[in-house]
Protein backbone atom coordinates (compact mmCIF):
# COMPACT_ATOMS: atom_id res chain seq x y z
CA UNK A 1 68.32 82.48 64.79
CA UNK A 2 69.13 85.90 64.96
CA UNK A 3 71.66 87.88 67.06
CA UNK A 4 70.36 89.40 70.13
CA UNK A 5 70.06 93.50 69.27
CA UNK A 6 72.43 95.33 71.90
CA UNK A 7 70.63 97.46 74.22
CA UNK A 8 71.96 101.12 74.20
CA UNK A 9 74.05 102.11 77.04
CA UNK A 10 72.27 103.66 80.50
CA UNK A 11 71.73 107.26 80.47
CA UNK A 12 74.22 108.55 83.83
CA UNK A 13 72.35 112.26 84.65
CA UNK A 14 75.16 114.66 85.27
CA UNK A 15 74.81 116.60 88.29
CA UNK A 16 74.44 120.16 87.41
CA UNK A 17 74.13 122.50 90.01
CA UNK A 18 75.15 125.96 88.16
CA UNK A 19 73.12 129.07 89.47
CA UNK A 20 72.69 127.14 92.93
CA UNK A 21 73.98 127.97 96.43
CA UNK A 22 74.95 124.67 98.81
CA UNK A 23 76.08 125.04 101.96
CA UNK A 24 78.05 122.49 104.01
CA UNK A 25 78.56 122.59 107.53
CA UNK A 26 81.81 120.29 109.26
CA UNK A 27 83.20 121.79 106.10
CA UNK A 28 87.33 121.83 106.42
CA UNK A 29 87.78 118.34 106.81
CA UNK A 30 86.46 114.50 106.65
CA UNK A 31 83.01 114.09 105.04
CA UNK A 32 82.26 117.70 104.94
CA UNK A 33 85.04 118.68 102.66
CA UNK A 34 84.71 116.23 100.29
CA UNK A 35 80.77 117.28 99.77
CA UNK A 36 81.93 121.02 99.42
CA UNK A 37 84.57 119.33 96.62
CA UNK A 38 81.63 117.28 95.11
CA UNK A 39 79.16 120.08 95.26
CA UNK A 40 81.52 122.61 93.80
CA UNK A 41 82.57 120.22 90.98
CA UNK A 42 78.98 119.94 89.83
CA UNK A 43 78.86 123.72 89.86
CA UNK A 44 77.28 125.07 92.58
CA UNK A 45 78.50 127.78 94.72
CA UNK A 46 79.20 126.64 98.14
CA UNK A 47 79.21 128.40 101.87
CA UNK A 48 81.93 125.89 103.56
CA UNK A 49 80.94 126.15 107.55
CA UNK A 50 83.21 125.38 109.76
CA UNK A 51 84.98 126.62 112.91
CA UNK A 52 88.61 125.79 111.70
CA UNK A 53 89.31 128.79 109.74
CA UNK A 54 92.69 127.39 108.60
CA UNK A 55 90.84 124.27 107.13
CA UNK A 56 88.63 126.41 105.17
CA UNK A 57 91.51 128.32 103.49
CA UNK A 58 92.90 125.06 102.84
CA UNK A 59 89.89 124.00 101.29
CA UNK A 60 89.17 127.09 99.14
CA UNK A 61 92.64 126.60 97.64
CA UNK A 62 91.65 123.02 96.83
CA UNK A 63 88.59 124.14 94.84
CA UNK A 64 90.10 126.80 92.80
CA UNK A 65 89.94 125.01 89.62
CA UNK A 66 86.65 123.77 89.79
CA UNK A 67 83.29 124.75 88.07
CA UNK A 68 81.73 126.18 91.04
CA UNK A 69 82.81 128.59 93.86
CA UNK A 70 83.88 127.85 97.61
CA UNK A 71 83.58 130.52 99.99
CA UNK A 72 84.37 130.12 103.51
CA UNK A 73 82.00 130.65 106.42
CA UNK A 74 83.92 130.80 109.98
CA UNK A 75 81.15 129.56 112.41
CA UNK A 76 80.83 127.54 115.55
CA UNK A 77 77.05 126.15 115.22
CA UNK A 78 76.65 126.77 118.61
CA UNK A 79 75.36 130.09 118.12
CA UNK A 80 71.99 129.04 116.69
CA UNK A 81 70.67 132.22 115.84
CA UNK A 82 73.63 132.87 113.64
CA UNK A 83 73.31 129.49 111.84
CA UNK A 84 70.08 130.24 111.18
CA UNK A 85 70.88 133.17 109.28
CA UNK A 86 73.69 131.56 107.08
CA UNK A 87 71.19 129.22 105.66
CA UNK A 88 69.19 131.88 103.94
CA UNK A 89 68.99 131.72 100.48
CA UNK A 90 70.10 128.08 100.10
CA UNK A 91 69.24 125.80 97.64
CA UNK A 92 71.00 122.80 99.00
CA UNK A 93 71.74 122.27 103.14
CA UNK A 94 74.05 119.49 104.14
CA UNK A 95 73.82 119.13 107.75
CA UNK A 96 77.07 117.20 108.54
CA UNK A 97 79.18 118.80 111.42
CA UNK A 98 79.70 116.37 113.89
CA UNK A 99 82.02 115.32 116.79
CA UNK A 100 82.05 112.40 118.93
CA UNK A 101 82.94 111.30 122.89
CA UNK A 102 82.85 107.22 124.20
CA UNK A 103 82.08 107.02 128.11
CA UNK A 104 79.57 104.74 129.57
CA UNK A 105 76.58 107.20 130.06
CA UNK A 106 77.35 107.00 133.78
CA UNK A 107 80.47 108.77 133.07
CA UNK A 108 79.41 111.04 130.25
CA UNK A 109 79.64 114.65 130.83
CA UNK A 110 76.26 116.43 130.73
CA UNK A 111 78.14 119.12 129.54
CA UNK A 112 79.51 117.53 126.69
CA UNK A 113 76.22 115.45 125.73
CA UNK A 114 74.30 118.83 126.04
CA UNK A 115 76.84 120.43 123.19
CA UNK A 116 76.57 117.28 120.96
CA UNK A 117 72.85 117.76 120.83
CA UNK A 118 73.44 121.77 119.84
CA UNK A 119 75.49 120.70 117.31
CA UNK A 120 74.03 117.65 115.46
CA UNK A 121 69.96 118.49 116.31
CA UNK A 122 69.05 121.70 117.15
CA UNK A 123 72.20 123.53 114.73
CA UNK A 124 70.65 121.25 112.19
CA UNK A 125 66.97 121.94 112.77
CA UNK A 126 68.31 125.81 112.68
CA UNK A 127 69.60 125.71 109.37
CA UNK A 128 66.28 123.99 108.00
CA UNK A 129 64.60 126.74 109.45
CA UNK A 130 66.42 129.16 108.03
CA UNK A 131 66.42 127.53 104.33
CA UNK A 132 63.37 126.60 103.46
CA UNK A 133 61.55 129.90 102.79
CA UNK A 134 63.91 130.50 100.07
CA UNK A 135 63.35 126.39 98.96
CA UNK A 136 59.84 126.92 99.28
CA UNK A 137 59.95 130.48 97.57
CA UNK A 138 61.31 128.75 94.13
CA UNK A 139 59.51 125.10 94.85
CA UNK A 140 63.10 123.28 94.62
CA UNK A 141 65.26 122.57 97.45
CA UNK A 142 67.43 119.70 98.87
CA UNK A 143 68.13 118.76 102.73
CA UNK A 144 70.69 116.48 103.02
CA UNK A 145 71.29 115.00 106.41
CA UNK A 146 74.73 113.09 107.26
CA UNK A 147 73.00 110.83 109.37
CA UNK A 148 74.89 107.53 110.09
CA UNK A 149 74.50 103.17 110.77
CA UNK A 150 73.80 104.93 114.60
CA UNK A 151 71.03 106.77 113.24
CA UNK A 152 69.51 103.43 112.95
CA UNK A 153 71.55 100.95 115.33
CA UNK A 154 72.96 101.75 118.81
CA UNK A 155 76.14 101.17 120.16
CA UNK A 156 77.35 101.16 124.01
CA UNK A 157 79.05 104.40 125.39
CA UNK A 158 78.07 106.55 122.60
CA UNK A 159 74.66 108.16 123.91
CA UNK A 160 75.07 111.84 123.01
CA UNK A 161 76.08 110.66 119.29
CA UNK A 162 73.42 108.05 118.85
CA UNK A 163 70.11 110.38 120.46
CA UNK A 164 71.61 113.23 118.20
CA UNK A 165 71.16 110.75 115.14
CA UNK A 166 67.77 109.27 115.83
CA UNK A 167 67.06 113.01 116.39
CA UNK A 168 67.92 113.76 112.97
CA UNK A 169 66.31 110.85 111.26
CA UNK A 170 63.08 112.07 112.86
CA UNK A 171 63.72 115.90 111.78
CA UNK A 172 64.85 114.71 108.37
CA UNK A 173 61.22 112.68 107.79
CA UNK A 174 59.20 115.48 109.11
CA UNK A 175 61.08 117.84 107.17
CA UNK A 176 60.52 115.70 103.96
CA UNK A 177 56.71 115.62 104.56
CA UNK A 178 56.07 119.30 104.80
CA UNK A 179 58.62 119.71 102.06
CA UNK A 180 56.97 117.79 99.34
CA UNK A 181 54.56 120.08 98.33
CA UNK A 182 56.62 122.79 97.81
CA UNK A 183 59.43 120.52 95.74
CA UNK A 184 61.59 120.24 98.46
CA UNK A 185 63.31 116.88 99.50
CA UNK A 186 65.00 115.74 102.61
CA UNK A 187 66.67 112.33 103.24
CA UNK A 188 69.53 111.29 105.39
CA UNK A 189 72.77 109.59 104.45
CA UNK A 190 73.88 106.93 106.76
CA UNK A 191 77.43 105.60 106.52
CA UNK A 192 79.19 103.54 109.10
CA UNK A 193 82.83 104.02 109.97
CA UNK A 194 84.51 106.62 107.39
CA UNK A 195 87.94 107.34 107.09
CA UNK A 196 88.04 110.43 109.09
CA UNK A 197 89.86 112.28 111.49
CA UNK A 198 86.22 112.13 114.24
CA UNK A 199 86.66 108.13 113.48
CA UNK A 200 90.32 108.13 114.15
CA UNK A 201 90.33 109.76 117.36
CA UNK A 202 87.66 107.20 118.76
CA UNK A 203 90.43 104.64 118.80
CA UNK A 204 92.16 105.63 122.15
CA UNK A 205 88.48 105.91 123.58
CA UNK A 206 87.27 102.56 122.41
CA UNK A 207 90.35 101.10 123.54
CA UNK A 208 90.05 102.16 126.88
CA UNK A 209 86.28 101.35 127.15
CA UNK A 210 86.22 97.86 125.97
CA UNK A 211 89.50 97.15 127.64
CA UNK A 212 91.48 96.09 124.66
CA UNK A 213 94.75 97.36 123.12
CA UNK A 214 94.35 100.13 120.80
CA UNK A 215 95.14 98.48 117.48
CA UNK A 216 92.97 95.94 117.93
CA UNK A 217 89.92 98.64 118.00
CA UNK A 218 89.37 98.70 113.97
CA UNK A 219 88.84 95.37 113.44
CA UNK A 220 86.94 94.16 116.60
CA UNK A 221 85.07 97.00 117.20
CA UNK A 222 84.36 99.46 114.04
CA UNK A 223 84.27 96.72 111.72
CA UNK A 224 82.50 94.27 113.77
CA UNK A 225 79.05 94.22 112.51
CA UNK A 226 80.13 94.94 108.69
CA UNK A 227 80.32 92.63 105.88
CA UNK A 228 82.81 94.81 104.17
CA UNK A 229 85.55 94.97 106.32
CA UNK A 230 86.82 98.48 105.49
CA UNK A 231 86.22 101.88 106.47
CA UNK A 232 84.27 104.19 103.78
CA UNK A 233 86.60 106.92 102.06
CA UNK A 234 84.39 110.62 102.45
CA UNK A 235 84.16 110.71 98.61
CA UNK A 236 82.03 107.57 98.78
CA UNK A 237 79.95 109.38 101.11
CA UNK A 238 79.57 112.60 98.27
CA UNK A 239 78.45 110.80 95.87
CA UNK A 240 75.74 109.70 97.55
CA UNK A 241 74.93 113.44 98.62
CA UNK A 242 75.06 114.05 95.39
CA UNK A 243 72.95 111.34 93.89
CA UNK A 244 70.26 113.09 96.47
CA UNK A 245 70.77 116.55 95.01
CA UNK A 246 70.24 115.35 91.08
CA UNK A 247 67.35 115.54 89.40
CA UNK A 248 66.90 111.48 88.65
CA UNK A 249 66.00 111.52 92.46
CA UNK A 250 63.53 114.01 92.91
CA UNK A 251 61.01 111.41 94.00
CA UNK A 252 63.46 110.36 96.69
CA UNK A 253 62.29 111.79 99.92
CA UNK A 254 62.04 111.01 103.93
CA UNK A 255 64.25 107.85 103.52
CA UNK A 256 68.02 107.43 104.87
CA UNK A 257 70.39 105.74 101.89
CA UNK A 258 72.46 103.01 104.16
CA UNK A 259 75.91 103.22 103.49
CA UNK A 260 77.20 100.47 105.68
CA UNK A 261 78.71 97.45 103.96
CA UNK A 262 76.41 94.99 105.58
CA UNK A 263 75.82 96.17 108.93
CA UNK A 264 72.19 96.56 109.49
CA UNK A 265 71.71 93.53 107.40
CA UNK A 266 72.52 91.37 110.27
């Protein structure tokens, strides 16, 4: 009998985004800065937006020795019609600024759900707008959406946060239908709990709205519903932006890759 004949290695594609221009938003910190790091490690040149303008210096003098270029882009995606503009020429759009407040809607500040909206749908719907002539221009682009588990599950007292998400799983679909034709692809990321600063500051909230002492939060409430009883670290969350920005998955379009240990398995 003969000896089995070893299979060569899998081919891993190296990201290689020399020549292209990313831009980040929710850039100085969490999730957002460790795309810009990904992104600017494969080569790209990326516009960090943000409106912490310390962060961004912080972050630019984290990426100094890397392939690509960070430049930082002070902006509060509030005003729309300047977000707009800063995703001109982009090749790849991360839509991931963020920020979160738990109140039973009955207490929840139409103020406050009104800005979460501007910020997570319409900013995000903005920048689309505002990148895809040059995506459809040169028939290559990539949307990449930081959805999350609430883009597809629901969870008490956070309605602004959840109706932005299943927003922007609906904008991210539609925006990866009338891309395809011109070779542009749009797909969300969903990740439950990350280690962040947005996820850290929910504890006092959660505490307070499910009556229960504040280190008891993380493991009966955030990790709850997960099989893998840890929160995500943002560089998890990069790679899987950047798995969505390589060539290997151009035929990867309108879906939402599930980061959450288990939780929507249930």
């Amino acid at each position: 009998m003969t000896a089995a004949r070893a299979l060569p290695a899998p081919h891993a594609p190296t990201l290689d985004l020399g020549g292209r221009t990313a831009l980040v938003t929710g850039a100085a910190g969490g999730i957002g800065r460790a795309c810009v790091l990904r992104l600017a490690a494969a080569g790209a040149k990326v516009r960090a937006v943000d409106r912490d303008a310390a962060g961004l210096e912080e972050l630019v003098d984290a990426a100094r020795d890397l392939a690509g270029a960070v430049e930082p882009h002070v902006l509060d995606l509030t005003d729309l019609d300047a977000a707009e503009l800063a995703a001109a020429g982009t090749d790849v759009l991360v839509n991931n600024a963020g920020l979160q407040l738990v109140r039973p809607i009955e207490e929840f500040p139409p103020d406050v759900f009104h800005t979460v909206l501007t910020v997570m749908l319409e900013a995000p719907f903005r920048l689309v707008r505002g990148a895809l002539p040059h995506m459809y221009g040169q028939g290559w682009g990539r949307i990449v959406n930081i959805s999350s588990v609430h883009g597809l599950r629901a969870s008490a007292f956070k309605s602004a946060y959840v109706a932005a998400k299943h927003g922007l799983e609906g904008l991210s679909k539609t925006a990866a239908l009338e891309g395809a034709p011109h070779g542009v692809t749009s797909n969300c990321v969903n990740p439950a709990y990350v280690r962040t600063p947005l996820v850290e500051k929910q504890l006092v909230d959660q505490a307070r709205a499910h009556g229960i002492p504040e280190e008891r939060v993380l493991t009966e409430v955030l990790l709850q519903d997960s099989a893998v009883k840890r929160l995500i670290e943002p560089a998890e969350v990069a790679d899987a932006v950047a798995y969505l920005c390589g060539p290997h998955a151009s035929f990867v379009t309108g879906t939402s890759l599930v980061l959450d240990g288990g939780w929507t398995a249930h």
